[in-house]
N, C-alpha and C. Protein backbone atom coordinates (compact mmCIF):
# COMPACT_ATOMS: atom_id res chain seq x y z
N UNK A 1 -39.59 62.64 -22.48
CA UNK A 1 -38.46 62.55 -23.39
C UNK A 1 -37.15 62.76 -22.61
N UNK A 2 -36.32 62.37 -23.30
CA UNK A 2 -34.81 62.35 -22.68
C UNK A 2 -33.72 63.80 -23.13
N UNK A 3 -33.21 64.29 -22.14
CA UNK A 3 -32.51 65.79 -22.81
C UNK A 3 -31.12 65.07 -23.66
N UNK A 4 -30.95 66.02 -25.06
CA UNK A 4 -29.93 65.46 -25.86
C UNK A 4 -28.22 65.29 -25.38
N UNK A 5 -28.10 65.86 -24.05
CA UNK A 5 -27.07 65.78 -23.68
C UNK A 5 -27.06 63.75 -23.02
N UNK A 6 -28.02 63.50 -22.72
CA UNK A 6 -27.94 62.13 -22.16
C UNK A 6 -28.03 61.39 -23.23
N UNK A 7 -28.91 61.34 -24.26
CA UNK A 7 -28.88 60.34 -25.62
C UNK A 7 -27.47 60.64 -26.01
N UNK A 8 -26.92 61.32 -26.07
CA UNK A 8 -25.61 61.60 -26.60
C UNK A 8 -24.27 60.73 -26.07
N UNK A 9 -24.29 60.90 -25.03
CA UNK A 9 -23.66 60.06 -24.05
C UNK A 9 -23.74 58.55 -24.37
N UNK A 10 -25.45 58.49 -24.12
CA UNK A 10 -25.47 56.74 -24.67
C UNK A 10 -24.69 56.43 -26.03
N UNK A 11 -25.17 57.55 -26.59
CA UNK A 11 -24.61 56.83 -28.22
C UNK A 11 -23.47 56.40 -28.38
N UNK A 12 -22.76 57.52 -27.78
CA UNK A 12 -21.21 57.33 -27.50
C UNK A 12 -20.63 55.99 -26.63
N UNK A 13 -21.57 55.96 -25.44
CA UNK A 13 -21.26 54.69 -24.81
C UNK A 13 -21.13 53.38 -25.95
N UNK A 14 -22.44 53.63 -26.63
CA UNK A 14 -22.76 52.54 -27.12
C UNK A 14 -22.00 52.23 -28.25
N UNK A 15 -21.18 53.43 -28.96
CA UNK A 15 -20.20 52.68 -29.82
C UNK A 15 -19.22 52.50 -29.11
N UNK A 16 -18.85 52.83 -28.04
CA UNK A 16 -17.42 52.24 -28.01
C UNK A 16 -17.93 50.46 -27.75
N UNK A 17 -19.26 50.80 -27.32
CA UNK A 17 -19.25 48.80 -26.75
C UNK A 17 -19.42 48.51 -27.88
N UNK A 18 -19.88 48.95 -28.97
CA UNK A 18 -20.30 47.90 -30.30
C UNK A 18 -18.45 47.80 -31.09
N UNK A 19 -17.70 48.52 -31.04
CA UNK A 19 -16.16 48.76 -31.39
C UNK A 19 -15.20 47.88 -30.39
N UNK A 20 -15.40 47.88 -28.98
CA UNK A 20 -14.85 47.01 -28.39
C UNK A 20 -15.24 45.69 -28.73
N UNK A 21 -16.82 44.89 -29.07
CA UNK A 21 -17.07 44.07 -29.32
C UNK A 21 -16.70 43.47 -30.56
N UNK A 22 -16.72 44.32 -31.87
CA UNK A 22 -15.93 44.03 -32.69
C UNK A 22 -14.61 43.71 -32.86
N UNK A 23 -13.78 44.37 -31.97
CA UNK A 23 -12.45 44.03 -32.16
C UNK A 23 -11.97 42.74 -31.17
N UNK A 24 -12.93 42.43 -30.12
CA UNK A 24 -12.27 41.65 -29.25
C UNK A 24 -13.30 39.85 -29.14
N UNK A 25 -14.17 40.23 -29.07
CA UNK A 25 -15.81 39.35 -28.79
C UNK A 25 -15.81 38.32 -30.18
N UNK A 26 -16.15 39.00 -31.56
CA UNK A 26 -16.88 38.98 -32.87
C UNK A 26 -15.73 38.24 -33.15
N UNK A 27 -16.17 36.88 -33.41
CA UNK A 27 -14.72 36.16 -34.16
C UNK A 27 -15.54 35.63 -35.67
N UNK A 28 -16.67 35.91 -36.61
CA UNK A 28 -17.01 36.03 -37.79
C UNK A 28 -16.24 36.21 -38.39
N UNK A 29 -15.64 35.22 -39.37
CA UNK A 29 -14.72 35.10 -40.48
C UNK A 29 -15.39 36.33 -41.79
N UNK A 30 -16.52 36.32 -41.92
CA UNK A 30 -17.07 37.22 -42.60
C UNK A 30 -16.40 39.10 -42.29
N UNK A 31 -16.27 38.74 -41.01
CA UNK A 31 -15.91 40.52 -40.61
C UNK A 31 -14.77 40.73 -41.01
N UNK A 32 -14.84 42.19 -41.67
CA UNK A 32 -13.75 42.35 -42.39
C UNK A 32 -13.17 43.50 -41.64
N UNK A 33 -12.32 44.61 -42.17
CA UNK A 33 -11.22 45.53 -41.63
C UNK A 33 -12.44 46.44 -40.77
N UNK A 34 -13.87 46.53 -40.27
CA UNK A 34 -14.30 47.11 -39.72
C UNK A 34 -14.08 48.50 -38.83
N UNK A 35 -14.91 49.83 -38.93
CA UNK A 35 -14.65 51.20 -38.18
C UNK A 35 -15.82 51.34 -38.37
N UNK A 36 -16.16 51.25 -36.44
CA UNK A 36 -17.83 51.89 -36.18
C UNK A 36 -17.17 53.46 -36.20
N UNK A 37 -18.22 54.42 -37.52
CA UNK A 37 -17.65 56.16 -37.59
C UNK A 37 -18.53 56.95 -36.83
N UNK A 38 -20.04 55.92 -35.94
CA UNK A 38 -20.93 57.41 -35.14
C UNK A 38 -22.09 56.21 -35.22
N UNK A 39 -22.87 56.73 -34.04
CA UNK A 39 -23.63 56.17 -33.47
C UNK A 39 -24.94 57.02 -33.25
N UNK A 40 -25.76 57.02 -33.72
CA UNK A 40 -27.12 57.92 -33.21
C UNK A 40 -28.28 57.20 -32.76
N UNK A 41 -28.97 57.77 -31.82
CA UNK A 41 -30.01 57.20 -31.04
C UNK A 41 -31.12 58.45 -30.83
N UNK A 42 -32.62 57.39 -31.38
CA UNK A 42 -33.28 58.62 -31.31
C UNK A 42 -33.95 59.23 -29.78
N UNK A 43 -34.69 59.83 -29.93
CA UNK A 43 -34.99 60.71 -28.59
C UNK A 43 -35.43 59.93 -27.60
N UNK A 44 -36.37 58.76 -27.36
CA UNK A 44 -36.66 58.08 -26.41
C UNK A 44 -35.97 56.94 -26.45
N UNK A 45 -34.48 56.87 -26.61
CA UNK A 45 -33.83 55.82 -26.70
C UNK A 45 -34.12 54.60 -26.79
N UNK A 46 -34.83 54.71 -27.48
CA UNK A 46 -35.29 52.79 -27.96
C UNK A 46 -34.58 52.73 -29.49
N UNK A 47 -34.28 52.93 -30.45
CA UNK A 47 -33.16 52.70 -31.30
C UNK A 47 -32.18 53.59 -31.26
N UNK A 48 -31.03 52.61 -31.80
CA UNK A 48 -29.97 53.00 -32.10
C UNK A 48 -29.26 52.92 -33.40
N UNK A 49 -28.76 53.56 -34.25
CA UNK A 49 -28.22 52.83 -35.77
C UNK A 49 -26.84 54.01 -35.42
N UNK A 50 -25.71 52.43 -35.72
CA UNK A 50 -24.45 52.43 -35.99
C UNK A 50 -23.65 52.64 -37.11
N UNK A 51 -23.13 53.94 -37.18
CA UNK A 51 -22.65 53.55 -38.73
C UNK A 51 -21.00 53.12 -39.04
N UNK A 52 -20.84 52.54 -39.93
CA UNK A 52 -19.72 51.98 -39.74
C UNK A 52 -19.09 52.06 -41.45
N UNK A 53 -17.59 51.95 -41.50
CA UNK A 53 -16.82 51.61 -42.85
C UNK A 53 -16.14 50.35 -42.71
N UNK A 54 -16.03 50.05 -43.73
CA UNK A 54 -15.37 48.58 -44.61
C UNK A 54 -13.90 48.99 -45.38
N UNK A 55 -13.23 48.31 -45.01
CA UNK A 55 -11.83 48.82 -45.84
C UNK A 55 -11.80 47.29 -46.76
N UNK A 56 -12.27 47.62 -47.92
CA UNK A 56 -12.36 46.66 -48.97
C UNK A 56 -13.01 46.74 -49.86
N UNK A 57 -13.17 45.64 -50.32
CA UNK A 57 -14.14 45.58 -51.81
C UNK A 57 -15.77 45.56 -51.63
N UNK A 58 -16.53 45.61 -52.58
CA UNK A 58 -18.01 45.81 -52.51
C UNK A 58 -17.88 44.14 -52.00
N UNK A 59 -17.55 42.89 -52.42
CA UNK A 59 -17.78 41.99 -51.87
C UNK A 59 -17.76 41.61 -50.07
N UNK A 60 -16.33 42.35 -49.99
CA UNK A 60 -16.06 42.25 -48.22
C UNK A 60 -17.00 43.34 -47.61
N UNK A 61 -17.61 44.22 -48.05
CA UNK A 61 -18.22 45.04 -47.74
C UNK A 61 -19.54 44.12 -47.31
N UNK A 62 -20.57 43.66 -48.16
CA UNK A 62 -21.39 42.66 -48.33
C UNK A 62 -21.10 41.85 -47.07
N UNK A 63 -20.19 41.29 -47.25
CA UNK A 63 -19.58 40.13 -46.16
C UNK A 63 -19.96 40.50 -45.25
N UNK A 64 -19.35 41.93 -44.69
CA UNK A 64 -19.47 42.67 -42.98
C UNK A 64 -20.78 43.19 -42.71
N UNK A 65 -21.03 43.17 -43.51
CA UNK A 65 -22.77 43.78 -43.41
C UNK A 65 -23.55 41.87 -42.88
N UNK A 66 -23.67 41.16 -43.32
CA UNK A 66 -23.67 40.09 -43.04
C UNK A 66 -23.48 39.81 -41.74
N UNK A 67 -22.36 39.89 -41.18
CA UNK A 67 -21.45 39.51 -40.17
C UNK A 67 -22.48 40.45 -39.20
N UNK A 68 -22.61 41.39 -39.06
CA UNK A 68 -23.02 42.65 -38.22
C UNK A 68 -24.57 42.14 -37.74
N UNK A 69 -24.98 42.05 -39.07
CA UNK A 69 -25.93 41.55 -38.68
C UNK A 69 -26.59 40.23 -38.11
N UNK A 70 -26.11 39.28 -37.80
CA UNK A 70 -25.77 37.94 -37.82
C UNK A 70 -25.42 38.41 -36.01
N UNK A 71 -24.65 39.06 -35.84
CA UNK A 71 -23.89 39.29 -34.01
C UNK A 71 -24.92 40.44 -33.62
N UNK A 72 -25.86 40.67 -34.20
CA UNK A 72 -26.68 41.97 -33.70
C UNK A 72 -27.23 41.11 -32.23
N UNK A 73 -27.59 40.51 -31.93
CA UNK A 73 -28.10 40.27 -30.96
C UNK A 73 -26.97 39.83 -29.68
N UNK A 74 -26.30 39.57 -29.97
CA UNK A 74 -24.85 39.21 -29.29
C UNK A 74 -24.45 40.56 -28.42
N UNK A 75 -24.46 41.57 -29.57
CA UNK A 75 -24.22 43.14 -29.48
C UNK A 75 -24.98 43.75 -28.45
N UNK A 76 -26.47 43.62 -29.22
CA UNK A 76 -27.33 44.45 -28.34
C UNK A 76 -27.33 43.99 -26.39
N UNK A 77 -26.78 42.68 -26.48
CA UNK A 77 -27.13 42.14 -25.39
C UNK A 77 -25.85 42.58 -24.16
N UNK A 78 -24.74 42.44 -24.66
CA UNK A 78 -23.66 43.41 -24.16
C UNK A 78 -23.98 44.68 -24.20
N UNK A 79 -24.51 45.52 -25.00
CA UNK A 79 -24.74 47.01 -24.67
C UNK A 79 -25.65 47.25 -23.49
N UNK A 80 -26.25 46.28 -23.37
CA UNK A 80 -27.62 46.15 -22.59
C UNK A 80 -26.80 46.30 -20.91
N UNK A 81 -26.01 44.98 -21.16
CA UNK A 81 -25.66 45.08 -19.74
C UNK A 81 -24.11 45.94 -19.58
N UNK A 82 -24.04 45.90 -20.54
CA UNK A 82 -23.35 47.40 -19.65
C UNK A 82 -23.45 48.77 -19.75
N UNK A 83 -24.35 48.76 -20.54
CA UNK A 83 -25.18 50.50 -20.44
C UNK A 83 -26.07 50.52 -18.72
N UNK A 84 -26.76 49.64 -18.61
CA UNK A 84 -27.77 49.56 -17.53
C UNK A 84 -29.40 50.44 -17.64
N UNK A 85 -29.29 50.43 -19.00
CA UNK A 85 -30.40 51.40 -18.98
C UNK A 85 -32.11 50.42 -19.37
N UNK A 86 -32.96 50.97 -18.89
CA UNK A 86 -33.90 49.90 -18.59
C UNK A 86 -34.49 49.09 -19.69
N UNK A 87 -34.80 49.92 -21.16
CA UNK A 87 -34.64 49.28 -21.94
C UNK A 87 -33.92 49.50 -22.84
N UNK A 88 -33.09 48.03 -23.81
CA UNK A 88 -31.71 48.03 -24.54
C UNK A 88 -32.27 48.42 -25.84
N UNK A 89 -31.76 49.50 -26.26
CA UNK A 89 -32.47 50.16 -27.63
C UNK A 89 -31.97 49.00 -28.57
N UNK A 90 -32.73 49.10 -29.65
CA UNK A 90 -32.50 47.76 -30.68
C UNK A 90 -31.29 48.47 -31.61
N UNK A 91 -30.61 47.58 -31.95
CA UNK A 91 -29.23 48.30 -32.81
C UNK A 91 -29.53 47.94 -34.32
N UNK A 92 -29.24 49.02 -35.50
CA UNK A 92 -29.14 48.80 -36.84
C UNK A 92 -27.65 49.19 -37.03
N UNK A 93 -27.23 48.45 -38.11
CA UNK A 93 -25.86 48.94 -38.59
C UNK A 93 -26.41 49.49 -39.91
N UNK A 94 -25.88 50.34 -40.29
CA UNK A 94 -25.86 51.20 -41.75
C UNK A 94 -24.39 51.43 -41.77
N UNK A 95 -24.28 51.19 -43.33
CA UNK A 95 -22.97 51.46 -43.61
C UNK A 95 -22.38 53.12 -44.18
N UNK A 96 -21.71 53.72 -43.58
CA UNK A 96 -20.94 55.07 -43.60
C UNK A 96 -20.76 55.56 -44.79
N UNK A 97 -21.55 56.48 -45.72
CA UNK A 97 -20.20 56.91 -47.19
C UNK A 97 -19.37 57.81 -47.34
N UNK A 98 -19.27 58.76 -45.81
CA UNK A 98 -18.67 59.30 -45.35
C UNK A 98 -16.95 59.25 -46.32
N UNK A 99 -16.43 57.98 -45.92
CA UNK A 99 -15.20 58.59 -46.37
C UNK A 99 -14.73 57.92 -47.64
N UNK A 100 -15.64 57.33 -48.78
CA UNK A 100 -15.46 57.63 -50.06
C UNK A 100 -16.15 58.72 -50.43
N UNK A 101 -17.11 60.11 -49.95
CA UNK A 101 -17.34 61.22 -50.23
C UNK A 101 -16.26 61.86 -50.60
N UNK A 102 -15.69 61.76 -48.95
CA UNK A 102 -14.38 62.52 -48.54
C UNK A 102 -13.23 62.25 -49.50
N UNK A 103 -13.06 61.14 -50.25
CA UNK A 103 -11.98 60.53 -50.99
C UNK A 103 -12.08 61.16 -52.55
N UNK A 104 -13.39 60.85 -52.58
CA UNK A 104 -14.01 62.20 -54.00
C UNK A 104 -13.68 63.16 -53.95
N UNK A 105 -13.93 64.03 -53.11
CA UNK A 105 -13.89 65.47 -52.63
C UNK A 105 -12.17 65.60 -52.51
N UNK A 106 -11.48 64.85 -52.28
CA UNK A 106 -9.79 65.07 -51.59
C UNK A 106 -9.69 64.95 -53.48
N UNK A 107 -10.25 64.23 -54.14
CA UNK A 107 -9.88 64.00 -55.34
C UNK A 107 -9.89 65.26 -56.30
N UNK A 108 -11.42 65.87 -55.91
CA UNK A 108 -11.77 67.27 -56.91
C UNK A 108 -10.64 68.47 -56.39
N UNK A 109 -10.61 68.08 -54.81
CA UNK A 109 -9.54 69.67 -54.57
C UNK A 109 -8.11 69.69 -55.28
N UNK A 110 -7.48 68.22 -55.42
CA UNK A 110 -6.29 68.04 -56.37
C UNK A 110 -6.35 68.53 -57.78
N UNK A 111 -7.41 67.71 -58.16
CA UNK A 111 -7.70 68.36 -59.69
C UNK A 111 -7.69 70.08 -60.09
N UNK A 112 -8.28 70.60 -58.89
CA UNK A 112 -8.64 71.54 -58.64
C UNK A 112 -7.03 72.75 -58.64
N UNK A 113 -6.61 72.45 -57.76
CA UNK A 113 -4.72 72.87 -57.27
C UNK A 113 -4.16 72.63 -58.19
N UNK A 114 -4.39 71.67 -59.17
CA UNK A 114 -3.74 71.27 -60.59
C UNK A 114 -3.94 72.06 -61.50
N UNK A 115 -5.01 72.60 -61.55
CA UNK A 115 -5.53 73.88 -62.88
C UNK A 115 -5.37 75.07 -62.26
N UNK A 116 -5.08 75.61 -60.97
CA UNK A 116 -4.56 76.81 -60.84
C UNK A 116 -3.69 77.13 -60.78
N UNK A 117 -2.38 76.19 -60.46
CA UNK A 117 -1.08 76.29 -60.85
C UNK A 117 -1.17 75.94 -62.25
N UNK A 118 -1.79 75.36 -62.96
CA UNK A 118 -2.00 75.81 -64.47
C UNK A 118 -1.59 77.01 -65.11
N UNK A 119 -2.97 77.77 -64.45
CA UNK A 119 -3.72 78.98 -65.05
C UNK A 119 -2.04 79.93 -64.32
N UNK A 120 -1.63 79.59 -63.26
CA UNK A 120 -0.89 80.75 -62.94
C UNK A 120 0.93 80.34 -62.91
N UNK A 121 1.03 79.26 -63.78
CA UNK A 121 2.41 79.44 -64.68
C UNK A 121 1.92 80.36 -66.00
N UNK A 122 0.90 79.86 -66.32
CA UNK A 122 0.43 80.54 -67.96
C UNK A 122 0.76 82.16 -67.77
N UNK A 123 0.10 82.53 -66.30
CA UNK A 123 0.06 84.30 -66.01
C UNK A 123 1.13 84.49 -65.74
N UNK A 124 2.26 83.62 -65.04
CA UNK A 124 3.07 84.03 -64.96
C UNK A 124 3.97 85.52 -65.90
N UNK A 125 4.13 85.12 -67.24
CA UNK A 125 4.71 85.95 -68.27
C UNK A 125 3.54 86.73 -68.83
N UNK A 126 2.55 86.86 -68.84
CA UNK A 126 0.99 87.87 -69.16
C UNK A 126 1.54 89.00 -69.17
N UNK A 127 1.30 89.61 -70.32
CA UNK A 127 1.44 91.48 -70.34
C UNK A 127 -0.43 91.89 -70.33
N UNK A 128 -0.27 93.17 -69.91
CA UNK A 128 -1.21 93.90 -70.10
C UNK A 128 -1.59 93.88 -71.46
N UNK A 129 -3.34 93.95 -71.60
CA UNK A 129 -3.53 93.85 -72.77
C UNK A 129 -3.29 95.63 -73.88
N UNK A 130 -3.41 96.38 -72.90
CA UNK A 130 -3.20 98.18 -73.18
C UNK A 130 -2.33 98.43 -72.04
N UNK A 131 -2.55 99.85 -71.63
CA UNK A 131 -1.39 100.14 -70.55
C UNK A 131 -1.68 99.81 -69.31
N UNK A 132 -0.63 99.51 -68.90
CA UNK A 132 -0.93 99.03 -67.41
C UNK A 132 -1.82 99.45 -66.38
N UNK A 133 -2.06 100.73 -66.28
CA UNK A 133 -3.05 101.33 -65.99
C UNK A 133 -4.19 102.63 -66.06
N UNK A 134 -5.50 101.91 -67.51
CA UNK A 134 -6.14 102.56 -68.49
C UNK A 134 -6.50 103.26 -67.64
N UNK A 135 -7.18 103.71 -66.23
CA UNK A 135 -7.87 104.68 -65.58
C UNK A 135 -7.32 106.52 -65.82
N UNK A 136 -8.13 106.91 -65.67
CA UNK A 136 -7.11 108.39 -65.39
C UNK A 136 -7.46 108.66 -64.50
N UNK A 137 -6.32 109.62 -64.05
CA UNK A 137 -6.22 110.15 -62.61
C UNK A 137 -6.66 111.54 -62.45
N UNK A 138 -6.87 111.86 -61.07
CA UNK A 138 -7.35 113.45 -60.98
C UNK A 138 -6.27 114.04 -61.49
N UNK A 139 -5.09 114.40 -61.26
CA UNK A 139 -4.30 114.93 -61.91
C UNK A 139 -3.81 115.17 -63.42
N UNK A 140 -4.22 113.99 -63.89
CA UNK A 140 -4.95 114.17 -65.72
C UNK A 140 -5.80 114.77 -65.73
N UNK A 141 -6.57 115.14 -65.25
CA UNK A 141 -7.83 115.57 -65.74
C UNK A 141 -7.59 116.92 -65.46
N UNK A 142 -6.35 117.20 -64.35
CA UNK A 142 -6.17 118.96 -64.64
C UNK A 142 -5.42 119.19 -65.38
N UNK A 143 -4.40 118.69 -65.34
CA UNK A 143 -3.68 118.32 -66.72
C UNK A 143 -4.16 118.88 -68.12
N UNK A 144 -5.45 117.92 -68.43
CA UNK A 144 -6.06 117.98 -69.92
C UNK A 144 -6.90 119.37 -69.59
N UNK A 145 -7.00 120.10 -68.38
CA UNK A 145 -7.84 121.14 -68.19
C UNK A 145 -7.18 122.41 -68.55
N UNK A 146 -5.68 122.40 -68.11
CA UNK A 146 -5.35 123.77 -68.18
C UNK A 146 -4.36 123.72 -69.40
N UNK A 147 -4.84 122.26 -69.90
CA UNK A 147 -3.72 122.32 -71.91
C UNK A 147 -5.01 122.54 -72.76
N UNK A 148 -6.29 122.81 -72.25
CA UNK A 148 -7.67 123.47 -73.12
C UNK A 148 -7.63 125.20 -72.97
N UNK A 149 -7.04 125.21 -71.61
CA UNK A 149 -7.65 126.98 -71.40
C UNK A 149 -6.78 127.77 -72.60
C-alpha cells in the first residue's frame, strides 16, 4: 500500500491537471461555469473521483456532467502523462453539494441572527417579574435572626 501523505499529493496533483484541463484543453460547449472542489484517491491509487460544482441551473448542471464525462478519457490521459505514475488511476467526476449545503446553512444562521435581535429588542425594556433580586443574603438571615431573639 501507498502512505497517505503520497496519495494525497497525487490527488492534489491530479486536480490541478483535471482544473487546468478544464479551463484551457476542454472546449465542450456543454461545459458550463465549472470548479473541480477536491479530489480523492483511494489507497492503492488506481481510482480517483473528482468532485466538482456547477454555477447554474439543474439543466447546465446535467449538461457538465455530460461534458465531464464525454473528456474523461482525454483527462485521464493527460493526468497520466504528467503524473508519471505507472498506472493512471481511472477518474470519476461526482458532483459537490458542498456549497448549496453551505448556502442553506448561511441561510439558517441569518434566520437565526434575525430572531435574536428579535427576542433582544423585545428584552430590551423587560422588568423583573418580582424583585430584582428574590435570593436572600447571609446578612438577612442575621438580620431576621436577631429581629426573633
Amino acid at each position: 500500500m501507498v502512505d497517505a501523505a503520497r496519495a494525497r499529493k497525487l490527488a492534489d496533483r491530479i486536480q490541478q491537471i483535471v482544473a487546468e484541463m478544464l479551463e484551457r484543453r476542454i472546449k465542450d460547449p456543454r461545459l458550463g461555469f465549472v470548479t473541480v472542489t477536491d479530489t480523492r484517491i483511494t489507497a492503492d491509487l488506481r481510482e480517483a473521483t473528482v468532485f466538482y460544482t456547477v454555477f447554474g441551473s439543474e439543466a447546465e448542471r446535467a449538461d457538465s456532467a455530460a461534458a465531464l464525462e464525454s473528456a474523461k478519457g482525454i483527462i485521464r490521459s493527460e493526468v497520466g502523462r504528467q503524473t508519471g505514475v505507472r498506472f493512471t488511476p481511472m477518474l470519476t467526476f461526482k458532483h459537490d453539494p458542498i456549497p448549496e449545503s453551505a448556502r442553506q446553512l448561511d441561510d439558517l444562521i441569518t434566520a437565526a441572527r434575525a430572531r435574536d435581535a428579535e427576542v433582544a429588542r423585545q428584552a430590551q425594556n423587560a422588568t423583573y417579574a418580582g424583585e430584582p433580586d428574590p435570593y436572600r443574603k447571609p446578612d438577612d438571615d442575621e438580620r431576621d435572626g436577631l429581629a426573633e431573639s
